[in-house]
C-alpha atoms as a PDB file:
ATOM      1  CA  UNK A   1     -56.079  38.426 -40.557  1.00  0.00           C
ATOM      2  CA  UNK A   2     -54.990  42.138 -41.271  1.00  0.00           C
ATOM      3  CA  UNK A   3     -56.095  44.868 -38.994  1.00  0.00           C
ATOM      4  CA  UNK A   4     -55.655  48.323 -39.747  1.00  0.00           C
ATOM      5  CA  UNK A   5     -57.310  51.159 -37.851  1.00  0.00           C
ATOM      6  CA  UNK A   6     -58.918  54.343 -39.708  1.00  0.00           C
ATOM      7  CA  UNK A   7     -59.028  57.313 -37.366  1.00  0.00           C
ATOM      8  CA  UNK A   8     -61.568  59.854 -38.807  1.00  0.00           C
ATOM      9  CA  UNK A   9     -61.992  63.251 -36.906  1.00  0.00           C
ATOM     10  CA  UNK A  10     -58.471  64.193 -35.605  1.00  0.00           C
ATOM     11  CA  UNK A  11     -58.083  68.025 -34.982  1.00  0.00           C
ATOM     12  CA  UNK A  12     -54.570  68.697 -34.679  1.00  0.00           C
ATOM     13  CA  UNK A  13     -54.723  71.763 -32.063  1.00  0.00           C
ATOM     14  CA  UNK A  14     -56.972  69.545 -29.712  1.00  0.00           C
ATOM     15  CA  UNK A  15     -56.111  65.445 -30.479  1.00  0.00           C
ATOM     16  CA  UNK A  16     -52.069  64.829 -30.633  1.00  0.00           C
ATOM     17  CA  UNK A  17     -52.697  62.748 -27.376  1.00  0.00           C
ATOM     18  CA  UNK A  18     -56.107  61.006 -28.566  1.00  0.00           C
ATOM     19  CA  UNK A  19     -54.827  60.345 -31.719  1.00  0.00           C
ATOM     20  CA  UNK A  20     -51.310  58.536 -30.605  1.00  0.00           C
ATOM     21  CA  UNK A  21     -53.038  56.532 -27.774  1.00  0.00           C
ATOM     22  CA  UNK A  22     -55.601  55.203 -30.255  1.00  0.00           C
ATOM     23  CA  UNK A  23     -52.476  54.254 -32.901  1.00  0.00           C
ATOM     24  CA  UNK A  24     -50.599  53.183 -30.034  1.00  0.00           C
ATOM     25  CA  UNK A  25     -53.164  50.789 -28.498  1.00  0.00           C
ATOM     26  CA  UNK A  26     -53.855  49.641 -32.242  1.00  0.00           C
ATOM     27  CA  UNK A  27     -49.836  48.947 -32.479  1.00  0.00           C
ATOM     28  CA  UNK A  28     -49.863  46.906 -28.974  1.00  0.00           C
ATOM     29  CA  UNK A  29     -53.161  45.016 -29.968  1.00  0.00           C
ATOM     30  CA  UNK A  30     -52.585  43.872 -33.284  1.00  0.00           C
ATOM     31  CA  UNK A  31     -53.360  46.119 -36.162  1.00  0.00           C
ATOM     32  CA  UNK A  32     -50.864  46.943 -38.776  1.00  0.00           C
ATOM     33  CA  UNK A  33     -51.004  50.383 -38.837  1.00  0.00           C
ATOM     34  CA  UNK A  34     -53.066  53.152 -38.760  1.00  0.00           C
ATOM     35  CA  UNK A  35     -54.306  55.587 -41.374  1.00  0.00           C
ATOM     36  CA  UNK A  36     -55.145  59.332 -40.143  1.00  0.00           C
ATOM     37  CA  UNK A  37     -57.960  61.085 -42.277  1.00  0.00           C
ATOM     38  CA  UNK A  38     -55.800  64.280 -41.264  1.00  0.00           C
ATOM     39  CA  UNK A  39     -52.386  66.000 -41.870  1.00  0.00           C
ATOM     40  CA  UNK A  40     -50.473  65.598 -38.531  1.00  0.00           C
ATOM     41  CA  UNK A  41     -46.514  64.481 -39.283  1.00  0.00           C
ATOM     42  CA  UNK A  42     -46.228  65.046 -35.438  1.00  0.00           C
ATOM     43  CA  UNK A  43     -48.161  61.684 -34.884  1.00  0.00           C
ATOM     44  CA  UNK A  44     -46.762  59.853 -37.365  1.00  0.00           C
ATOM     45  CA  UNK A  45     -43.294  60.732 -36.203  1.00  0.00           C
ATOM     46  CA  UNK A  46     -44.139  59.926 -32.433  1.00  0.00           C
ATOM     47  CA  UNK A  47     -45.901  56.132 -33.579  1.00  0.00           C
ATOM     48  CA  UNK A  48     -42.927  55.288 -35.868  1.00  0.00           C
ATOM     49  CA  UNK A  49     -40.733  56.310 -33.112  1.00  0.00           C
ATOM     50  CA  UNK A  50     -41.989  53.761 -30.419  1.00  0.00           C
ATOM     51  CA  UNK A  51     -42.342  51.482 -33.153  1.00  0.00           C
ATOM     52  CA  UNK A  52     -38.296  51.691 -33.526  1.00  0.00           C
ATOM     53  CA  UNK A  53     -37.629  51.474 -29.563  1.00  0.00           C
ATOM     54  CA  UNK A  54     -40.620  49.077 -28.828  1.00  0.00           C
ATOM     55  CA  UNK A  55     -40.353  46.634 -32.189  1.00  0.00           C
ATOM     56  CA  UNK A  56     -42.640  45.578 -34.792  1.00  0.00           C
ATOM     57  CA  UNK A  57     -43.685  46.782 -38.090  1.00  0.00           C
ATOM     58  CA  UNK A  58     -46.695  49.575 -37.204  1.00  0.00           C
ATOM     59  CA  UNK A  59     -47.030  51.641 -39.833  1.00  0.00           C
ATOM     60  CA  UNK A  60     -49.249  55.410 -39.608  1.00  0.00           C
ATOM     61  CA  UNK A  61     -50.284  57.286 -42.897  1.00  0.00           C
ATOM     62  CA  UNK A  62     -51.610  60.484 -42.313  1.00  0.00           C
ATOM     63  CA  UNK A  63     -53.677  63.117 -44.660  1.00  0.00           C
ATOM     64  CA  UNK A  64     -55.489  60.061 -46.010  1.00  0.00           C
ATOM     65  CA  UNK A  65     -58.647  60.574 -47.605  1.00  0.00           C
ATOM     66  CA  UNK A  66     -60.942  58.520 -45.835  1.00  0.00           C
ATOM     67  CA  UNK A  67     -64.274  57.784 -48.255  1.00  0.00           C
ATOM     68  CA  UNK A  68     -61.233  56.865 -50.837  1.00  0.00           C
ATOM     69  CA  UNK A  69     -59.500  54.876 -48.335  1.00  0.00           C
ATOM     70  CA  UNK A  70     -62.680  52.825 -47.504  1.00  0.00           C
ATOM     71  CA  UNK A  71     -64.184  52.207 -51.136  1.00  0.00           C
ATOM     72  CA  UNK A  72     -60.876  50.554 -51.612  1.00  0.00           C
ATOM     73  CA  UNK A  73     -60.681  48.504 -48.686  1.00  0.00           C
ATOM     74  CA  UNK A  74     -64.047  47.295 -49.412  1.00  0.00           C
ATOM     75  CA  UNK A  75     -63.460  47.147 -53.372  1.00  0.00           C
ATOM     76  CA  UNK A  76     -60.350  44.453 -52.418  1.00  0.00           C
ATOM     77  CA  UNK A  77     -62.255  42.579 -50.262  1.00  0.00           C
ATOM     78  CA  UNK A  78     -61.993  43.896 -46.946  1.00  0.00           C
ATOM     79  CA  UNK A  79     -64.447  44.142 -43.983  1.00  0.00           C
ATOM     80  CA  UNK A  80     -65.222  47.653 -42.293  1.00  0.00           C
ATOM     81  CA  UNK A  81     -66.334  47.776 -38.542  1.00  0.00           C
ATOM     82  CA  UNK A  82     -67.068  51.294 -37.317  1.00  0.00           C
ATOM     83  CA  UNK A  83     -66.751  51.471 -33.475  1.00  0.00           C
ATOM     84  CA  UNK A  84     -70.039  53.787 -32.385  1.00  0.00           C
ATOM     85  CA  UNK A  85     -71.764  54.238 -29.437  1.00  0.00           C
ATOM     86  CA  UNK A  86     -75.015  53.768 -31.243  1.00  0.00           C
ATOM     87  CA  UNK A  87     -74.005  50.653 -32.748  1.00  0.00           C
ATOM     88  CA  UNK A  88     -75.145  47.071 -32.379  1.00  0.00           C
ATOM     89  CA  UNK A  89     -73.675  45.728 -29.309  1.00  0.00           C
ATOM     90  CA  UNK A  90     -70.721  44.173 -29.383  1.00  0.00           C
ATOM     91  CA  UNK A  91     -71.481  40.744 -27.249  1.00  0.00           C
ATOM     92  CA  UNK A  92     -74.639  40.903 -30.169  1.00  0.00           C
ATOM     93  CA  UNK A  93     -72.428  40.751 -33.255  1.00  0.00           C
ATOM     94  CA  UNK A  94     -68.332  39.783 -32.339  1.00  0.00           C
ATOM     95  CA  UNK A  95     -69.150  36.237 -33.499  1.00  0.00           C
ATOM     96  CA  UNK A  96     -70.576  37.031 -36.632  1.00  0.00           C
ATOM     97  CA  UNK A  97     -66.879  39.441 -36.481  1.00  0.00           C
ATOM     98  CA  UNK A  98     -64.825  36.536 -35.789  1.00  0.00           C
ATOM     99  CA  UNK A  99     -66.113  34.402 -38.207  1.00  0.00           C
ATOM    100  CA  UNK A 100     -65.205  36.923 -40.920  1.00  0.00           C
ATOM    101  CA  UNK A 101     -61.595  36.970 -39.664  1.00  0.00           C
ATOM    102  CA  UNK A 102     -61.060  33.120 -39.703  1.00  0.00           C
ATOM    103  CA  UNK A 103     -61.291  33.887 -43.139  1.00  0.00           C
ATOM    104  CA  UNK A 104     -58.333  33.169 -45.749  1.00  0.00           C
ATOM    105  CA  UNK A 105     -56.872  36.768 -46.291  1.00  0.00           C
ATOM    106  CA  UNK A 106     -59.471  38.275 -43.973  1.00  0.00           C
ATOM    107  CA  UNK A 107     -58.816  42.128 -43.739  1.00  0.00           C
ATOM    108  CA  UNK A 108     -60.532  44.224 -41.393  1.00  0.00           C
ATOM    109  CA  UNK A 109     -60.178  47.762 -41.252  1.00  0.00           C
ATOM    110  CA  UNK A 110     -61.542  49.158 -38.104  1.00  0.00           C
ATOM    111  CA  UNK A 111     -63.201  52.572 -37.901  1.00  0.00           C
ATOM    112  CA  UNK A 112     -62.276  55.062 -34.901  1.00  0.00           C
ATOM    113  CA  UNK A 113     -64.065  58.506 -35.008  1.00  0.00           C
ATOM    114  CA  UNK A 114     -63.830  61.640 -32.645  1.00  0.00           C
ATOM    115  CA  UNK A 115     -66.916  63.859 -33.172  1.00  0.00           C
ATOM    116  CA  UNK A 116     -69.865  63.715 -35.181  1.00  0.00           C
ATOM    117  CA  UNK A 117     -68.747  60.987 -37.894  1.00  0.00           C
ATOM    118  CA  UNK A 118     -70.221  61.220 -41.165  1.00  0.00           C
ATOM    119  CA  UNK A 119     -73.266  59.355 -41.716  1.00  0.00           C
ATOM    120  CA  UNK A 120     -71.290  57.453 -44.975  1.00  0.00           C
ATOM    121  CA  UNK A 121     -69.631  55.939 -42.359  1.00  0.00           C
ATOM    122  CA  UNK A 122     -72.274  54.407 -40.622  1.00  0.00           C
ATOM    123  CA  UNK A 123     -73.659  53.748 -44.006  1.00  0.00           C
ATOM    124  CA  UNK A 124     -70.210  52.126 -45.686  1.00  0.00           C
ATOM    125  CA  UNK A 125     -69.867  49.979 -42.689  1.00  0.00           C
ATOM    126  CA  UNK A 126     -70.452  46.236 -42.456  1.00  0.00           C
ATOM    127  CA  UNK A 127     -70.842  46.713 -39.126  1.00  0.00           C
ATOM    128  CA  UNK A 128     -71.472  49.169 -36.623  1.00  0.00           C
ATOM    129  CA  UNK A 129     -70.301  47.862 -33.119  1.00  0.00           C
ATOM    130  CA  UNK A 130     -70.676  49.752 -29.632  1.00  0.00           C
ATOM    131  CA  UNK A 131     -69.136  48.678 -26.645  1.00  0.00           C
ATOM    132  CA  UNK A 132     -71.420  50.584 -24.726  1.00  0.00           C
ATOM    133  CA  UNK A 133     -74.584  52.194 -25.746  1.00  0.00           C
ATOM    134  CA  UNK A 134     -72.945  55.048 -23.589  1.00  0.00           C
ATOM    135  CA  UNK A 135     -70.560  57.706 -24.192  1.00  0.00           C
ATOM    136  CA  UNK A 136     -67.042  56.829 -23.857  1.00  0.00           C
ATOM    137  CA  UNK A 137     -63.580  57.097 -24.993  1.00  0.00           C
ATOM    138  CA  UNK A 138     -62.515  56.118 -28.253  1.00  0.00           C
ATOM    139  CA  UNK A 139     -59.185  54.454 -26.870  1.00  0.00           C
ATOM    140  CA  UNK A 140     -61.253  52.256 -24.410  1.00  0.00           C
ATOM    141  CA  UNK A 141     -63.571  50.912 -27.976  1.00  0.00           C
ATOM    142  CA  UNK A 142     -60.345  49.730 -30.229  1.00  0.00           C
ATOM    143  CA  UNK A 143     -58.677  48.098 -26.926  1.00  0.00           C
ATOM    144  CA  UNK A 144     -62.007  46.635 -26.188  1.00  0.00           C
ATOM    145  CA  UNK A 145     -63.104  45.678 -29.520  1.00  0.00           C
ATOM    146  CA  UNK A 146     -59.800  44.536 -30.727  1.00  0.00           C
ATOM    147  CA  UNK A 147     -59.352  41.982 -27.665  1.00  0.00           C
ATOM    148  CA  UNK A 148     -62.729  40.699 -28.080  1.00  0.00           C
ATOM    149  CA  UNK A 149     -62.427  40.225 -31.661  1.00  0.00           C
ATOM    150  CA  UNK A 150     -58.774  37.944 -31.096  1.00  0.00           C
ATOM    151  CA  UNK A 151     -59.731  36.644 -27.728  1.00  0.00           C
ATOM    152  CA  UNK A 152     -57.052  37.309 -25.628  1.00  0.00           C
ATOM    153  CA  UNK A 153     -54.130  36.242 -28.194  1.00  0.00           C
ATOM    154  CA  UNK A 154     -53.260  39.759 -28.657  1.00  0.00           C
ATOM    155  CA  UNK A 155     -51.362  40.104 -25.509  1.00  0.00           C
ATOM    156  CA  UNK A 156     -48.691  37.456 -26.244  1.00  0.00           C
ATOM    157  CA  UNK A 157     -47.665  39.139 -29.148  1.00  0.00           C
ATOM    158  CA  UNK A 158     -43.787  39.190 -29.636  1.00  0.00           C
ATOM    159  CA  UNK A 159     -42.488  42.310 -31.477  1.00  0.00           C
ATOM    160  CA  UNK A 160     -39.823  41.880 -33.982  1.00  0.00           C
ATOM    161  CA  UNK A 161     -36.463  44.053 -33.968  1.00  0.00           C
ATOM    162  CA  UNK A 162     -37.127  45.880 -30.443  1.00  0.00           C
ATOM    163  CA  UNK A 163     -34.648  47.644 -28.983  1.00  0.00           C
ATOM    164  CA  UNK A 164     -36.295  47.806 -25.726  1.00  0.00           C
ATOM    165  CA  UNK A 165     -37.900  44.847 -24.028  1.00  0.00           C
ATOM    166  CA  UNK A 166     -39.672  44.591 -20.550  1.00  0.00           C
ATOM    167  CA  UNK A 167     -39.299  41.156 -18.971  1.00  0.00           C
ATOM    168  CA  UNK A 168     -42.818  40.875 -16.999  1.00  0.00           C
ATOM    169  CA  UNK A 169     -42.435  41.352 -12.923  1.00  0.00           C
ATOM    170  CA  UNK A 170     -44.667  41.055 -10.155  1.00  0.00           C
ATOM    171  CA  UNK A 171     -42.697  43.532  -8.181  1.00  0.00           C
ATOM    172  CA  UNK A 172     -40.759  46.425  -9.911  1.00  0.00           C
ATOM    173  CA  UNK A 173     -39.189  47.116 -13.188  1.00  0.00           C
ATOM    174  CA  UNK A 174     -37.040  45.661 -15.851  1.00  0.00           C
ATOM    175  CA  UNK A 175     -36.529  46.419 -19.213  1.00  0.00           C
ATOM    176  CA  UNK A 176     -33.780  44.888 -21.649  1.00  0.00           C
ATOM    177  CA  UNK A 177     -32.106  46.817 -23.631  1.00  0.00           C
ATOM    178  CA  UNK A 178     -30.902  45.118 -27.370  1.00  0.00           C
ATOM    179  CA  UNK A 179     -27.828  46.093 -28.902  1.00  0.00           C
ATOM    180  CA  UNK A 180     -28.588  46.534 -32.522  1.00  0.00           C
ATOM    181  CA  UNK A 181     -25.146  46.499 -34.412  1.00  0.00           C
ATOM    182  CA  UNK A 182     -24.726  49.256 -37.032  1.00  0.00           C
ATOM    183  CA  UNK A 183     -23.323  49.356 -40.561  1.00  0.00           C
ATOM    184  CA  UNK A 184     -19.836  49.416 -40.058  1.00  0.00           C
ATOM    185  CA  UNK A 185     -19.882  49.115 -36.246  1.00  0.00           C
ATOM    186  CA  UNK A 186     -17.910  46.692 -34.104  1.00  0.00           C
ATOM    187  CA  UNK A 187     -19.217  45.157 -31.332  1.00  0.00           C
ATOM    188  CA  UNK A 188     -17.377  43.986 -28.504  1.00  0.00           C
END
C-alpha cells in the first residue's frame, strides 16, 4: 500500500512547526511523503533533512496544487481519506479502510487540513474519517488514523540508509551513529 499525506491549509508565518510535525509523524508512520498545498522550501528542507540523518526515502513537495493533485490521485486509482472532525467515526469506517489497502497497488492519499477546508474536499473524498467528533490537533488525527489503518505494524518499521539509529532502552539513551563512506574517502 502507498501512503502519502496532502496537507491543505499551511500558512507559512503561523504553521512551520504544524506543518513539519504532521510530515514528520507521516515519515515515522508510514507514508511516502508528503505534498504541501503551499510554498514553504523551509519545510521541505527541514523533512528531507531528518530524512538524511534518520533514514528512509520521505519525500515533501511543496506549492502543490491540491484540487489537481487529488483529481489525479483519484483518476489513477487511488483512495482519498480526509481526516475531519465532522467525519464518520473512525472505529465506524477503518475496516471498510483496511480492506481498500489489502488491495493490489492500493494507494491512499490521506487528507490533513488546518482551517476551514474547502468543501471539495469533503466532497472529493471517499471518506471522511474523525477521530473525535471534537476539536483536536491535526498531528494527533494522521498518528491516530495512520496506526489504526496498519494496526500497529507501523512501529517496527526499519529505515533504510540512516545515519543515526537509536537502539531502544528502558533506562537512558543510545543512539548509533553509521559511518557512511564517501566518494573517494578511505575508511579506516
Amino acid at each position: 500500500m502507498e501512503l502519502i499525506v496532502l496537507r491543505l491549509g499551511h500558512r507559512p508565518e503561523r504553521d512551520k512547526r504544524i506543518t513539519t510535525h504532521v510530515g514528520l509523524v507521516g515519515r515515522a508512520l508510514g507514508a511516502k511523503g508528503m505534498l504541501l498545498a503551499a510554498d514553504d522550501k523551509g519545510i521541505e528542507r527541514s523533512i528531507k533533512e531528518v530524512t538524511t540523518r534518520w533514514g528512509g526515502d520521505f519525500f515533501v513537495q511543496t506549492g502543490v496544487k491540491w484540487r489537481d493533485e487529488v483529481k489525479s490521485w483519484k483518476r489513477e486509482g487511488g483512495k482519498v481519506c480526509h481526516l475531519t472532525m465532522y467525519g464518520e467515526n473512525i472505529l465506524d469506517v477503518i475496516a471498510e479502510i483496511r480492506e481498500e489497502a489489502k488491495r493490489e497497488k492500493a494507494r491512499i492519499m490521506v487528507v490533513v487540513g488546518a482551517e476551514k477546508v474547502p468543501y471539495d474536499v469533503f466532497d472529493a473524498a471517499d471518506w471522511n474519517v474523525a477521530v473525535s467528533n471534537q476539536p483536536h490537533s491535526e498531528i494527533a488525527a494522521l498518528a491516530l488514523f495512520l496506526d489504526y489503518l496498519q494496526q500497529g505494524e507501523e512501529l517496527n518499521a526499519k529505515f533504510e540508509h540512516a545515519e543515526l539509529e537509536i537502539v531502544p532502552r528502558r533506562k537512558g539513551k543510545e543512539v548509533v551513529v553509521k559511518l557512511k563512506k564517501k566518494k573517494g574517502a578511505k575508511i579506516k
